[in-house]
C-alpha atoms as a PDB file:
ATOM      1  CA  UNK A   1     106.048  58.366-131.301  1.00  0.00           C
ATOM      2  CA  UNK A   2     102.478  58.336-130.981  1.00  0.00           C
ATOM      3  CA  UNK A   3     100.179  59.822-128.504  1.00  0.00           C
ATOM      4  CA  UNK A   4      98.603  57.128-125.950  1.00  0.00           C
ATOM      5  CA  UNK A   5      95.362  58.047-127.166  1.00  0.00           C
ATOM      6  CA  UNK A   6      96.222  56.025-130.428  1.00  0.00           C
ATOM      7  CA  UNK A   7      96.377  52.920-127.980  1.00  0.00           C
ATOM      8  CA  UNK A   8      92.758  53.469-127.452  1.00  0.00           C
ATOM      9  CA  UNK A   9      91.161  54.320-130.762  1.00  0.00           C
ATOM     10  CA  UNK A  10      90.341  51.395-133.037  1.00  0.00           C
ATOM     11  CA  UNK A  11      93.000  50.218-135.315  1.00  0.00           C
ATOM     12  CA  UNK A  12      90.600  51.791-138.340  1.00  0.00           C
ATOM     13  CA  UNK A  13      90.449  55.042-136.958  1.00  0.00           C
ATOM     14  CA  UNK A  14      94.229  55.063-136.447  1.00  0.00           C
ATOM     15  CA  UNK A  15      95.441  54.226-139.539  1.00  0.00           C
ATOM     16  CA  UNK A  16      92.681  56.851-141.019  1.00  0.00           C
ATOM     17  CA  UNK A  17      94.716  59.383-138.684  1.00  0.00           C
ATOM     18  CA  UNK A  18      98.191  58.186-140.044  1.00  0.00           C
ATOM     19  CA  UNK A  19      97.464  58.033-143.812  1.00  0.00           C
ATOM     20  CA  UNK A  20      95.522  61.838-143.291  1.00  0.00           C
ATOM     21  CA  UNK A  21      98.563  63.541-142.132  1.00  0.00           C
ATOM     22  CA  UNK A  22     100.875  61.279-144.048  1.00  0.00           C
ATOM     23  CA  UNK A  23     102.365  64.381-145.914  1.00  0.00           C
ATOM     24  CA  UNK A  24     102.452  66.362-143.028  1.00  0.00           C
ATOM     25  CA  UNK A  25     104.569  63.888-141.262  1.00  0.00           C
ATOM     26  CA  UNK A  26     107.048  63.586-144.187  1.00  0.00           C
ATOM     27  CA  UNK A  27     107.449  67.110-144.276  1.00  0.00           C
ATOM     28  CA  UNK A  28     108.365  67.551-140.693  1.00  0.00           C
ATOM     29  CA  UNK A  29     110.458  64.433-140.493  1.00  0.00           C
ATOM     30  CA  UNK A  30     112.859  65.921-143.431  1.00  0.00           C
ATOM     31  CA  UNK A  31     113.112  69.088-141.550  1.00  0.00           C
ATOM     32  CA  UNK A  32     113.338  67.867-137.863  1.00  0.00           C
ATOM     33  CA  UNK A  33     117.254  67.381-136.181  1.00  0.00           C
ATOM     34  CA  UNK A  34     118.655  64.359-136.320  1.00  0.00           C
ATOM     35  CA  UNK A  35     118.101  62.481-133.400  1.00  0.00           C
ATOM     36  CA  UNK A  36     115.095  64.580-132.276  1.00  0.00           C
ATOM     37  CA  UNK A  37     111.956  62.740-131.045  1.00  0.00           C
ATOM     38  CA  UNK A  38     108.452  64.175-131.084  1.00  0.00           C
ATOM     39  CA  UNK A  39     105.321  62.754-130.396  1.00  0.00           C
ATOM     40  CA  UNK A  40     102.570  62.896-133.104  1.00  0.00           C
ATOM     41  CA  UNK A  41      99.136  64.130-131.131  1.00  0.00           C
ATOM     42  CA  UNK A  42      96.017  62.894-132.284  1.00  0.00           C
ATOM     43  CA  UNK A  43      94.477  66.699-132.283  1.00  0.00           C
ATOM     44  CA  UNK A  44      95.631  68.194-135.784  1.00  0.00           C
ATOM     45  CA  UNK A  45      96.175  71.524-134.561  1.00  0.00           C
ATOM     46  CA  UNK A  46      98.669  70.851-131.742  1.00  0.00           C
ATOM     47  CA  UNK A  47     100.783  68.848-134.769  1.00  0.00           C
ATOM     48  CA  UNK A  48     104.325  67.410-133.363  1.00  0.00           C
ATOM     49  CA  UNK A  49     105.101  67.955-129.584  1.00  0.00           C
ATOM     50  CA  UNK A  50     108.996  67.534-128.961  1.00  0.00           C
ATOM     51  CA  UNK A  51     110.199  64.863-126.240  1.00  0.00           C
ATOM     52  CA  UNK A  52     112.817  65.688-123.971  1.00  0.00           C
ATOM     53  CA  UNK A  53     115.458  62.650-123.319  1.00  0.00           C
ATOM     54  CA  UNK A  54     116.296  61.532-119.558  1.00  0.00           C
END
């Protein structure tokens, strides 16, 4: 999922984001749980933040 912050940025700037940390995401996504859910932050540093389910 992406951050809410996404929302707010211009559709440019977003898909700048995305493509940036394109291999990042692929990397994580082959080593995350099935199932799992994490939300992609817009600050690089702070990377994947995991979602708990209700």
């Amino acid at each position: 999922m992406l951050a809410p912050v996404y929302q707010k940025m211009p559709i440019n700037q977003s898909a700048s984001v995305l493509l940036w940390r394109w291999p990042q995401m692929k990397t994580f996504i082959e080593q995350a749980a099935p199932g799992s859910m994490f939300e992609l932050s817009i600050n690089r540093r702070t990377g994947f933040v995991p979602l708990a389910v209700k």
